[in-house]
PDB file of N, CA and C in Angstrom:
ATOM      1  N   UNK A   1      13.390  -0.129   8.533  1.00  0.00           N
ATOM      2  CA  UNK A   1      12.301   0.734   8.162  1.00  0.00           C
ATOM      3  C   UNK A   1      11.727   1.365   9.425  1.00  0.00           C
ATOM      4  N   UNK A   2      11.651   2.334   9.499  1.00  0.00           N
ATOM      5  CA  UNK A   2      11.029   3.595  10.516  1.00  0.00           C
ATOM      6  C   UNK A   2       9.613   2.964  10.883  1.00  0.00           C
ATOM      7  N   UNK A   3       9.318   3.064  12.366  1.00  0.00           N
ATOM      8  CA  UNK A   3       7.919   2.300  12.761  1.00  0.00           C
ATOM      9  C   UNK A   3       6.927   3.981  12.498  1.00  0.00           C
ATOM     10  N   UNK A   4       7.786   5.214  11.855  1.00  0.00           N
ATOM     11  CA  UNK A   4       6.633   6.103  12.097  1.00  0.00           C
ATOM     12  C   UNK A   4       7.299   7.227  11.559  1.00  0.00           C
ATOM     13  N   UNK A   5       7.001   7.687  10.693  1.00  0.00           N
ATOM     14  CA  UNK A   5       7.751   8.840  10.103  1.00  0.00           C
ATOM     15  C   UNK A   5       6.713  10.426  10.612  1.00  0.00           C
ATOM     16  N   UNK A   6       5.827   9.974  10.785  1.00  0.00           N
ATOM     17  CA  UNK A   6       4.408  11.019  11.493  1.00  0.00           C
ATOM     18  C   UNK A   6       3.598  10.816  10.370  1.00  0.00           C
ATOM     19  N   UNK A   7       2.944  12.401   9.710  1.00  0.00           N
ATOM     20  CA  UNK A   7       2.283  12.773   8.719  1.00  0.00           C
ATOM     21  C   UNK A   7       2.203  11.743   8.155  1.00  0.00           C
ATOM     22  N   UNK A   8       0.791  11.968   7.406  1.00  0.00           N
ATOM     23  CA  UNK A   8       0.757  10.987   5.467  1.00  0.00           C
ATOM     24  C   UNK A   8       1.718  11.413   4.611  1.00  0.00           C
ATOM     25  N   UNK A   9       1.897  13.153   4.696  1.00  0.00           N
ATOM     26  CA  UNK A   9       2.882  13.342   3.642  1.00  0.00           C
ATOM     27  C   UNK A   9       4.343  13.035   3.982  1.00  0.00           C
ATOM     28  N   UNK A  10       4.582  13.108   5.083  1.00  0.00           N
ATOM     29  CA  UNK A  10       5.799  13.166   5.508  1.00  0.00           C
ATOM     30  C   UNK A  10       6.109  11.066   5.795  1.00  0.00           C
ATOM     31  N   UNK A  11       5.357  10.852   5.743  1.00  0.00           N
ATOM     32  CA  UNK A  11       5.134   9.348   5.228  1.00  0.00           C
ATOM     33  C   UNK A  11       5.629   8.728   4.173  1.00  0.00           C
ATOM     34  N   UNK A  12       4.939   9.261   3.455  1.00  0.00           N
ATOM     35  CA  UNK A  12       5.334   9.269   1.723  1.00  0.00           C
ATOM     36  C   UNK A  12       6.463   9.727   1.238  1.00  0.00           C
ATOM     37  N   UNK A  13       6.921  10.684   1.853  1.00  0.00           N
ATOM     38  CA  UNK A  13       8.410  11.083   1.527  1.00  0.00           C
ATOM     39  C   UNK A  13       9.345  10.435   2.249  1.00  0.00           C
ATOM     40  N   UNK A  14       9.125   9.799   3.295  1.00  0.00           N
ATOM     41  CA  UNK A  14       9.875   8.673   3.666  1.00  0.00           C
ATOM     42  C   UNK A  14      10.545   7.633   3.767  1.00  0.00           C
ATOM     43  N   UNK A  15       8.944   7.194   3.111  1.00  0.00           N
ATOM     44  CA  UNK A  15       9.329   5.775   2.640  1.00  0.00           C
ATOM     45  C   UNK A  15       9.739   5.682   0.856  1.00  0.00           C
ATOM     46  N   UNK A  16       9.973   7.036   0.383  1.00  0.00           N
ATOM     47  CA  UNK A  16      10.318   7.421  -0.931  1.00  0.00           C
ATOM     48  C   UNK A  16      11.758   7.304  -1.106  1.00  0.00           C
ATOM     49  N   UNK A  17      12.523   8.150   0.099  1.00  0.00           N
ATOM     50  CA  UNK A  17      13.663   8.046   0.716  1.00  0.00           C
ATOM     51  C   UNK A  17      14.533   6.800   0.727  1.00  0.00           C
ATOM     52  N   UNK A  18      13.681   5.220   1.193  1.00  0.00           N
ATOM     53  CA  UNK A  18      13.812   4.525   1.335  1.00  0.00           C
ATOM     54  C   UNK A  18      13.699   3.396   0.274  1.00  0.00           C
ATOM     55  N   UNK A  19      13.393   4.111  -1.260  1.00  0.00           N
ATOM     56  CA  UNK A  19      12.985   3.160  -2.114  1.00  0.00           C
ATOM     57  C   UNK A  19      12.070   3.050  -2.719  1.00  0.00           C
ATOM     58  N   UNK A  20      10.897   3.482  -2.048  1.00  0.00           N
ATOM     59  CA  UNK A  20       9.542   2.899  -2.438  1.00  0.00           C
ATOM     60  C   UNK A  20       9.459   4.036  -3.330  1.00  0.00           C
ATOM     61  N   UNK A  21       9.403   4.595  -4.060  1.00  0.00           N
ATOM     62  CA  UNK A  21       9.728   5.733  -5.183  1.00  0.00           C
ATOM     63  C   UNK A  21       8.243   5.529  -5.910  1.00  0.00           C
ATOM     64  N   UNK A  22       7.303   4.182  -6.526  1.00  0.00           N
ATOM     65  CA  UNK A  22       6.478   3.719  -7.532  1.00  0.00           C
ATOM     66  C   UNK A  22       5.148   4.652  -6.683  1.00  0.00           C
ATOM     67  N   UNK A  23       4.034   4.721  -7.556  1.00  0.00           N
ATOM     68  CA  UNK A  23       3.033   4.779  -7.312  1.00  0.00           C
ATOM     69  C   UNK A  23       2.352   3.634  -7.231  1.00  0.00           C
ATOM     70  N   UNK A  24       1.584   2.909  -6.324  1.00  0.00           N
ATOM     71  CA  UNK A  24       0.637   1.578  -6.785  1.00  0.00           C
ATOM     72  C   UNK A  24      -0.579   2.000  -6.540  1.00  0.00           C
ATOM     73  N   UNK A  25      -1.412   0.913  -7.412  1.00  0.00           N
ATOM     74  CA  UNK A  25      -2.776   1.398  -7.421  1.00  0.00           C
ATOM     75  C   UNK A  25      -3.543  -0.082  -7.453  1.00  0.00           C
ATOM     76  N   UNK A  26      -5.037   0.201  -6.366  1.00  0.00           N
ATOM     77  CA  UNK A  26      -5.232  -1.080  -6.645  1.00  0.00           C
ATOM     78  C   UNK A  26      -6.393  -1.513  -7.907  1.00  0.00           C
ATOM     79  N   UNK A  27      -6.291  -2.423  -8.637  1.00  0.00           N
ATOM     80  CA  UNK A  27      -7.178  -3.311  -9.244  1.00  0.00           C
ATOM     81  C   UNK A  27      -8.106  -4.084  -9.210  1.00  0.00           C
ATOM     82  N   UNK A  28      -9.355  -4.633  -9.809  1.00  0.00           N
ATOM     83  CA  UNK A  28     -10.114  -5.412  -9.428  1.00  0.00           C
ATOM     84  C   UNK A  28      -9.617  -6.813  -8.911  1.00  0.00           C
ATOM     85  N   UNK A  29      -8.347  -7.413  -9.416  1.00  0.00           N
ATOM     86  CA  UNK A  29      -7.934  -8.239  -8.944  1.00  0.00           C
ATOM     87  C   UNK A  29      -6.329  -8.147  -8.804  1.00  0.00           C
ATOM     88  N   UNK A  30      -5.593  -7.102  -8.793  1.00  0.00           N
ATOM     89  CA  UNK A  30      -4.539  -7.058  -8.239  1.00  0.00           C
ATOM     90  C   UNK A  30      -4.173  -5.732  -7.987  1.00  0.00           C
ATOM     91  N   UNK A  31      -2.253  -5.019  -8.241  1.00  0.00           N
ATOM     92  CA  UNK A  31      -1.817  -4.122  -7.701  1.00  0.00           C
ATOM     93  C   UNK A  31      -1.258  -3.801  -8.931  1.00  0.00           C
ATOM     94  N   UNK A  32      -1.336  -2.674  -9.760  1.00  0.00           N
ATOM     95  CA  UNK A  32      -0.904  -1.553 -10.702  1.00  0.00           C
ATOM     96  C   UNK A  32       0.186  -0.858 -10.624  1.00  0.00           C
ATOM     97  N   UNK A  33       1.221  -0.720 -11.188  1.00  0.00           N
ATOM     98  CA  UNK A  33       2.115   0.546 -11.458  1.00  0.00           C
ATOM     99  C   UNK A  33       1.655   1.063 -13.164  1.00  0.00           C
ATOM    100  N   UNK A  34       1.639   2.100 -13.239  1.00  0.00           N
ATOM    101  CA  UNK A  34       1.199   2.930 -14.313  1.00  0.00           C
ATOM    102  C   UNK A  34       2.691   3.793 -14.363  1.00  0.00           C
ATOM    103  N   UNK A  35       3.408   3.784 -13.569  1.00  0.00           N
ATOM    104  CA  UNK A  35       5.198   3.644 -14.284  1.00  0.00           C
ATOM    105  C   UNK A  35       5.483   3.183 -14.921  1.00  0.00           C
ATOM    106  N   UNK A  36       5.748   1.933 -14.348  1.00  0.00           N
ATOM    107  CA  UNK A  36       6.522   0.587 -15.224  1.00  0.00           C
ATOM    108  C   UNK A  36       5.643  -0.165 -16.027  1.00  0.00           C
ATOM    109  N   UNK A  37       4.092   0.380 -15.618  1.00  0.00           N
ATOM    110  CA  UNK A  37       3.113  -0.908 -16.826  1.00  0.00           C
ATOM    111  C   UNK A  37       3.535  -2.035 -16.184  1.00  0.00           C
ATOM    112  N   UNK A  38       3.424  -2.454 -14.965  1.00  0.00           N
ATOM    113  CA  UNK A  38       3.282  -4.019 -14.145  1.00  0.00           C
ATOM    114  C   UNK A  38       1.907  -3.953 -13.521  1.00  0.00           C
ATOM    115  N   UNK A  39       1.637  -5.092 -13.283  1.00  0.00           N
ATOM    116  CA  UNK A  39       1.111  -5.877 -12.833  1.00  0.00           C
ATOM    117  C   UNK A  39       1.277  -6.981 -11.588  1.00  0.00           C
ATOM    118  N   UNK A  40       0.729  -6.597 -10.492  1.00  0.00           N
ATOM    119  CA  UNK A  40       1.048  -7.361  -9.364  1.00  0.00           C
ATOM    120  C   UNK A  40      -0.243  -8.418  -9.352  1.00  0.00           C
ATOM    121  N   UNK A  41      -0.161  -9.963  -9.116  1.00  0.00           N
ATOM    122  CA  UNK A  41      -1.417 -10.509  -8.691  1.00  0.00           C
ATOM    123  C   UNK A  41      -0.673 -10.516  -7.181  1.00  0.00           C
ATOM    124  N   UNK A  42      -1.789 -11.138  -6.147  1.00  0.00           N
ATOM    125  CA  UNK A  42      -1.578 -11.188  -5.049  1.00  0.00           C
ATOM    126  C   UNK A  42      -0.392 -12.310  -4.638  1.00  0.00           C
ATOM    127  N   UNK A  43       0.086 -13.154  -5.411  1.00  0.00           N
ATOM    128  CA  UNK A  43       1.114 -13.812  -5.302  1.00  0.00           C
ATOM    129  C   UNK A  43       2.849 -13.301  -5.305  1.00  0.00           C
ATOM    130  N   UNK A  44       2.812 -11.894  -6.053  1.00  0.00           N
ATOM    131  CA  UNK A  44       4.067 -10.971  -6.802  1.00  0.00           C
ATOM    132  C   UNK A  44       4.852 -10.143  -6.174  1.00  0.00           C
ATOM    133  N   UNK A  45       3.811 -10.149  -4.705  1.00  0.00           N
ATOM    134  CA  UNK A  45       4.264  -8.796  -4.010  1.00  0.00           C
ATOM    135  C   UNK A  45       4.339  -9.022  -2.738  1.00  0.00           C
ATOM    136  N   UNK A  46       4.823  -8.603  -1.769  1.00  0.00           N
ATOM    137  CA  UNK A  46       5.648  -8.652  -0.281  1.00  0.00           C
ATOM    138  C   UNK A  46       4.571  -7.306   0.332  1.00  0.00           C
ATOM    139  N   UNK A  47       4.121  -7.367   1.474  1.00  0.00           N
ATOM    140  CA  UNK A  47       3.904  -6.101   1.815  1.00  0.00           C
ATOM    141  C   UNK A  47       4.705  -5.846   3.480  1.00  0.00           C
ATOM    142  N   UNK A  48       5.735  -4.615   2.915  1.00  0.00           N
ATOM    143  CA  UNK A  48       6.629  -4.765   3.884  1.00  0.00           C
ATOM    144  C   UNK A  48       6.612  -4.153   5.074  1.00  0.00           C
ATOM    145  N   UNK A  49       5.637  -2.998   4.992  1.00  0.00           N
ATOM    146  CA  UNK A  49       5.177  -2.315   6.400  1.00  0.00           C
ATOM    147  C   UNK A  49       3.900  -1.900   5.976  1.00  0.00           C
ATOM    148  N   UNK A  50       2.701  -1.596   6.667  1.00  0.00           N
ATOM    149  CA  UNK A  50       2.007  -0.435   6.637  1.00  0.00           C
ATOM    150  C   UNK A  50       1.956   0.363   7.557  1.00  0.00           C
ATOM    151  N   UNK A  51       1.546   1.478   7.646  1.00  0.00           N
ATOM    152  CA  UNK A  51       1.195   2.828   8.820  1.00  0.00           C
ATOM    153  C   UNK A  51       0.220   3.249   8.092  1.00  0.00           C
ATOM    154  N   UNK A  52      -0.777   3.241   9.428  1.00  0.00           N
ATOM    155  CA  UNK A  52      -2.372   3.726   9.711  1.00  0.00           C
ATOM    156  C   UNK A  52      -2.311   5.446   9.967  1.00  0.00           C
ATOM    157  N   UNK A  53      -3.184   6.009   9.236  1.00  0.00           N
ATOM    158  CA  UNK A  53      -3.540   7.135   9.890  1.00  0.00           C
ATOM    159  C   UNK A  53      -5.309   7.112  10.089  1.00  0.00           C
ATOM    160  N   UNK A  54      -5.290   7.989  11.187  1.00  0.00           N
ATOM    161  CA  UNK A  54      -7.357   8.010  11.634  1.00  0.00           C
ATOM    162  C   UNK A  54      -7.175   9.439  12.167  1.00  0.00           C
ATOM    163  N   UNK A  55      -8.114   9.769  10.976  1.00  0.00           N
ATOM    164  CA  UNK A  55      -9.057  11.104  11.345  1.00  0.00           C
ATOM    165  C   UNK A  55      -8.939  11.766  12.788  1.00  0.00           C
ATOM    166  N   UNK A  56      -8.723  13.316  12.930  1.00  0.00           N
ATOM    167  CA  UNK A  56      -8.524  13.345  14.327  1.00  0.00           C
ATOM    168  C   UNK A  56     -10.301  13.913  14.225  1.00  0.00           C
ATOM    169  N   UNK A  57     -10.568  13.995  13.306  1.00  0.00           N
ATOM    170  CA  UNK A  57     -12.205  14.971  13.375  1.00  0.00           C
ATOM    171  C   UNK A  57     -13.329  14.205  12.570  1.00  0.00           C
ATOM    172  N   UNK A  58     -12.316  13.553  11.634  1.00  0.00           N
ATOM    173  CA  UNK A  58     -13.784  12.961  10.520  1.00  0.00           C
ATOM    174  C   UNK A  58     -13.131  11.888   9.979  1.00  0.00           C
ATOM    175  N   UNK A  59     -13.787  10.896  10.544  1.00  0.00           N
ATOM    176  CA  UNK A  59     -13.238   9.430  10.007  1.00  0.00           C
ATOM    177  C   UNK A  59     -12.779   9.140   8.833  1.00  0.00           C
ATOM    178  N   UNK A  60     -13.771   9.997   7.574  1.00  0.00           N
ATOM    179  CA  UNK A  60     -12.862   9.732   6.283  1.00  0.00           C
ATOM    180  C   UNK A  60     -11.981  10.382   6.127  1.00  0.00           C
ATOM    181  N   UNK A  61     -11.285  10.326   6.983  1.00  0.00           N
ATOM    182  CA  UNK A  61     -10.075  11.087   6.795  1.00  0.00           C
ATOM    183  C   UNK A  61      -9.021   9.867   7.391  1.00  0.00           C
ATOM    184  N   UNK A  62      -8.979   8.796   7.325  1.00  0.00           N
ATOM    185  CA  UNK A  62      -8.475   7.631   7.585  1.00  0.00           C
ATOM    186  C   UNK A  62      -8.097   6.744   6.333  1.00  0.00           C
ATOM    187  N   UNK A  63      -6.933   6.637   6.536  1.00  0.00           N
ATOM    188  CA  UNK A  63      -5.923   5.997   5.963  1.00  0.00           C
ATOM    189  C   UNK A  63      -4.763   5.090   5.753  1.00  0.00           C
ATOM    190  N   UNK A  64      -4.616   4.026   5.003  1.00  0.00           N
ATOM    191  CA  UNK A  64      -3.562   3.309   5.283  1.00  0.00           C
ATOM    192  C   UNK A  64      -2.320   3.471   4.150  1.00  0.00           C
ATOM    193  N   UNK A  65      -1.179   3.107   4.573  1.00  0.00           N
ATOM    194  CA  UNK A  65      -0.336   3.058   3.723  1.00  0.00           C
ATOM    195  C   UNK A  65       0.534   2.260   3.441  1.00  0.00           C
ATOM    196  N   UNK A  66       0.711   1.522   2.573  1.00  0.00           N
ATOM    197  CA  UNK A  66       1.057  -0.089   2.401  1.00  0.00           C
ATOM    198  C   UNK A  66       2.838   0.540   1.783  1.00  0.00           C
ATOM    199  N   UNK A  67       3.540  -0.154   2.407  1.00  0.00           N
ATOM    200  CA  UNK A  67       5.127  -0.177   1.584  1.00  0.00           C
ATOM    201  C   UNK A  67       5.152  -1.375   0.723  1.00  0.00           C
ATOM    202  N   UNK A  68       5.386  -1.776  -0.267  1.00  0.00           N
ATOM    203  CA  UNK A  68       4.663  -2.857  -1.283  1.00  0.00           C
ATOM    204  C   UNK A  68       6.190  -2.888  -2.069  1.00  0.00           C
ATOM    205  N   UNK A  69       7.001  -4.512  -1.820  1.00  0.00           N
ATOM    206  CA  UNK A  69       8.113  -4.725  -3.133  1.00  0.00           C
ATOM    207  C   UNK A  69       7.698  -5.553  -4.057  1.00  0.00           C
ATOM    208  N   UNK A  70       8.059  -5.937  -4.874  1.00  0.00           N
ATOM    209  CA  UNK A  70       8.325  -7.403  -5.479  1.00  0.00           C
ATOM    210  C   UNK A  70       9.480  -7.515  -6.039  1.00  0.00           C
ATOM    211  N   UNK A  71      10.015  -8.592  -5.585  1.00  0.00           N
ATOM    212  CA  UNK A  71      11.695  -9.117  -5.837  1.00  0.00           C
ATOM    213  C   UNK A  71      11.500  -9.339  -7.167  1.00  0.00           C
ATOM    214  N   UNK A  72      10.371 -10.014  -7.599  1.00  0.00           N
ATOM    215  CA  UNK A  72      10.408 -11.106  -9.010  1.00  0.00           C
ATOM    216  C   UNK A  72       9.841  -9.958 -10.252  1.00  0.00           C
ATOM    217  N   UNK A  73       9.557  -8.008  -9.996  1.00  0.00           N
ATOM    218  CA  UNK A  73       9.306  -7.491 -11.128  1.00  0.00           C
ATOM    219  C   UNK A  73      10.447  -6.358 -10.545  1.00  0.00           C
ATOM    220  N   UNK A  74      11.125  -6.242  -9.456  1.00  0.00           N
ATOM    221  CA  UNK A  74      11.858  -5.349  -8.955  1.00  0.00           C
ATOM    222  C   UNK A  74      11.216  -3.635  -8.962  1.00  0.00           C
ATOM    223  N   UNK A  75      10.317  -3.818  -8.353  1.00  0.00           N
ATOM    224  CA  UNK A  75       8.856  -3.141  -7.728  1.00  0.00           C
ATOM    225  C   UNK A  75       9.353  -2.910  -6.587  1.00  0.00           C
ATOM    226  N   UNK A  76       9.233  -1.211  -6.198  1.00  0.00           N
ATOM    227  CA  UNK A  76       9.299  -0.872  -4.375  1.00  0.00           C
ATOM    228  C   UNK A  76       8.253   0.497  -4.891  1.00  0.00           C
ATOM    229  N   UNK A  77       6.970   0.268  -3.916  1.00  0.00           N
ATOM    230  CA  UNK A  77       6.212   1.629  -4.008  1.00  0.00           C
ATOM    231  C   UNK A  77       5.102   1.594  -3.232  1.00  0.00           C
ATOM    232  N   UNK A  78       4.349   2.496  -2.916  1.00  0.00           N
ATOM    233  CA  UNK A  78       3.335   2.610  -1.816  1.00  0.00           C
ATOM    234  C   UNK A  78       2.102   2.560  -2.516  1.00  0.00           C
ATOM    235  N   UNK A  79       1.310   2.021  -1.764  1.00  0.00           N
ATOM    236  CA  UNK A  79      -0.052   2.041  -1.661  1.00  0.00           C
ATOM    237  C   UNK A  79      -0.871   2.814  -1.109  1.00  0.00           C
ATOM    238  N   UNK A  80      -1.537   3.395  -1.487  1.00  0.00           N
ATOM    239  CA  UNK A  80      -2.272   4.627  -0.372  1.00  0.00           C
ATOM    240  C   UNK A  80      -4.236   4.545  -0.456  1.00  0.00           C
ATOM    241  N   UNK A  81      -4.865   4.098   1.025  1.00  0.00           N
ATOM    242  CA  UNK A  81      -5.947   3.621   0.560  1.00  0.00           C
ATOM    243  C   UNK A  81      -6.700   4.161   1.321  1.00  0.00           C
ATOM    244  N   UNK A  82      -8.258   4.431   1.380  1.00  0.00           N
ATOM    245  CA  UNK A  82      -8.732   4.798   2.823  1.00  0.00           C
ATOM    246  C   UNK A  82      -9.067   3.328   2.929  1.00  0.00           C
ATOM    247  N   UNK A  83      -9.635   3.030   4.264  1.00  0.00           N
ATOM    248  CA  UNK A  83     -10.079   1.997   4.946  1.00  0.00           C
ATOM    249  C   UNK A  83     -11.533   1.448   4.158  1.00  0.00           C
ATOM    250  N   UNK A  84     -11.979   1.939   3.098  1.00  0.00           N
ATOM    251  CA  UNK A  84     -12.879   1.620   2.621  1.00  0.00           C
ATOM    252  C   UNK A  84     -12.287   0.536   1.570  1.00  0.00           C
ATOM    253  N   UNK A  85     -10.729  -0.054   1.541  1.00  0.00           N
ATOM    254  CA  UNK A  85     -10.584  -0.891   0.758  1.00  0.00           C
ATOM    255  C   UNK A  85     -11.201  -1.782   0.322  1.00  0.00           C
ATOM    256  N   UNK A  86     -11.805  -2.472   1.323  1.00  0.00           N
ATOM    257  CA  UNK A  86     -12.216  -3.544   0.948  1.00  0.00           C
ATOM    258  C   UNK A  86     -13.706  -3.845   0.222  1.00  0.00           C
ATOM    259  N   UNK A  87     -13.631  -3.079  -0.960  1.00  0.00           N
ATOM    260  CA  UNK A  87     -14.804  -2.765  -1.798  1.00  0.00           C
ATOM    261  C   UNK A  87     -15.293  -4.676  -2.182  1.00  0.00           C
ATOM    262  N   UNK A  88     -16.609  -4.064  -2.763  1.00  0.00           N
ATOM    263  CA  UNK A  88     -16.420  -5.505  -3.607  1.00  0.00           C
ATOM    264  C   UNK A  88     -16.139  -5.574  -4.893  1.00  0.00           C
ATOM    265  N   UNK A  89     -15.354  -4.981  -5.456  1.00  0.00           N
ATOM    266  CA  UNK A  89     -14.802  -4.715  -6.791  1.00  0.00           C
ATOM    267  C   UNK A  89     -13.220  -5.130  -6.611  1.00  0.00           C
ATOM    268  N   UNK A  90     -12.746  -5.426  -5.590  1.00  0.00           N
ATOM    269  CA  UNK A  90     -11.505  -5.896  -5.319  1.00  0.00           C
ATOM    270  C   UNK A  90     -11.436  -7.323  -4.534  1.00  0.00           C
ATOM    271  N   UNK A  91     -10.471  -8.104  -5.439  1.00  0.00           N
ATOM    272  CA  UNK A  91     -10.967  -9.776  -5.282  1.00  0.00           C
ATOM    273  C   UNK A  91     -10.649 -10.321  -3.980  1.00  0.00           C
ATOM    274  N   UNK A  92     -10.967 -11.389  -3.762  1.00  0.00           N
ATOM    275  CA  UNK A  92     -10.936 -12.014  -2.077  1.00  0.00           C
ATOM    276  C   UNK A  92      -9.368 -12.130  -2.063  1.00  0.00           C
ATOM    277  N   UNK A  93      -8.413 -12.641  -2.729  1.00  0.00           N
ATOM    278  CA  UNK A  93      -7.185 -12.840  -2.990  1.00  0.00           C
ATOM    279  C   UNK A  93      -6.508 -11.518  -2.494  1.00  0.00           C
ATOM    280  N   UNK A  94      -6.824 -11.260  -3.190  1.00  0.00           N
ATOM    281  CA  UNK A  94      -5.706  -9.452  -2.665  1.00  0.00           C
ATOM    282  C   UNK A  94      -6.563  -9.102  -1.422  1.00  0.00           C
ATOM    283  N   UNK A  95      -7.633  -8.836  -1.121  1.00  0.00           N
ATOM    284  CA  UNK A  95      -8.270  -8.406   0.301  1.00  0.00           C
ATOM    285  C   UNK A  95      -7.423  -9.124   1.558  1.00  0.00           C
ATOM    286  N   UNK A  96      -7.771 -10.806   1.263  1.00  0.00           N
ATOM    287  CA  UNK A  96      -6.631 -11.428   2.231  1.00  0.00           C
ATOM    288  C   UNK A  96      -5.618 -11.495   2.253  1.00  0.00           C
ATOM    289  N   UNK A  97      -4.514 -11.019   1.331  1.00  0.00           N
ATOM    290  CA  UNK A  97      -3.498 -10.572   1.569  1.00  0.00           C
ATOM    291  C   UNK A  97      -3.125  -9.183   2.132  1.00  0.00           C
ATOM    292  N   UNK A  98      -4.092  -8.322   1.778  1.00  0.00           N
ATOM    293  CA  UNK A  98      -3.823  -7.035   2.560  1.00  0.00           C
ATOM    294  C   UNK A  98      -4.022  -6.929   3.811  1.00  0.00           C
ATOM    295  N   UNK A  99      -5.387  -7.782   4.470  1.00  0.00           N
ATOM    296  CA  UNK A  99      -5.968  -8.701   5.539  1.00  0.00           C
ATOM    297  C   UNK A  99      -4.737  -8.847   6.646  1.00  0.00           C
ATOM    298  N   UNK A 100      -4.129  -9.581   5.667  1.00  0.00           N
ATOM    299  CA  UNK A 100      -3.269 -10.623   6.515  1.00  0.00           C
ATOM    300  C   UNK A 100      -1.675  -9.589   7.024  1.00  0.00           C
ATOM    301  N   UNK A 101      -1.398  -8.732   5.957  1.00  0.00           N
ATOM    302  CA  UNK A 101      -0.234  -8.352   6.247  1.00  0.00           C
ATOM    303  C   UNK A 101      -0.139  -7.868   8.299  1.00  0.00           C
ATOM    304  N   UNK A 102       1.340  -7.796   8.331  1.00  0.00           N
ATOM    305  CA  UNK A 102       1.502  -7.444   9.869  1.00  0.00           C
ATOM    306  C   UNK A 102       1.183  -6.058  10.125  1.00  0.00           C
ATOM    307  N   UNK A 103       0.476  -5.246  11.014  1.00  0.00           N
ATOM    308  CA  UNK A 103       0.727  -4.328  10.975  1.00  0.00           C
ATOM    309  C   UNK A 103       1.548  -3.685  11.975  1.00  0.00           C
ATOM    310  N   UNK A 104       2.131  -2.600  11.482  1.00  0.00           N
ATOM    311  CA  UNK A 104       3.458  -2.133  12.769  1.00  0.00           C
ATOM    312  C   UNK A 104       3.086  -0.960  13.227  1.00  0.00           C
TER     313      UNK A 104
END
């Protein structure tokens, strides 16, 4: 997997290239496809790269982008979030797993 494809968009078409084809979305307590109608809890899913983007002018303009599989629903798709993830409408479980992933 590419440590940097540049752009968000050119990001996304990248790692599309590569598989990740799904839309994900997050949940109060987990990760959504509205494709396939799955359901990720924070146990389901691998997060296999992310790449950061930050605002060159206005901070909300900062962004992360999660490459997200799961072997056990055969799930490959991105996540796309600003840095304001960590709402409190999204559970401690998935926060520390997103938390925790490596970033490259």
């Amino acid at each position: 997997m590419k440590e940097s494809f540049g752009t968000l968009s050119e990001t996304i078409n990248g790692l599309k290239n590569e598989g990740y084809t799904l839309d994900l979305n997050i949940r109060e307590e987990c990760i959504v496809c509205h494709q396939t109608n799955t359901i990720l809890s924070s146990d389901d899913f691998e997060i296999d790269k992310i790449y950061r983007f930050e605002g060159e002018s206005n901070p909300d303009d900062e962004a992360v982008v999660y490459a997200i599989s799961s072997s056990k629903y055969g799930v490959k798709g991105t996540l796309i979030n600003a840095y304001g993830i960590y709402a409190d409408s999204v559970s401690a479980a998935l926060v520390q797993k997103l938390q925790k992933a490596p970033s490259h």
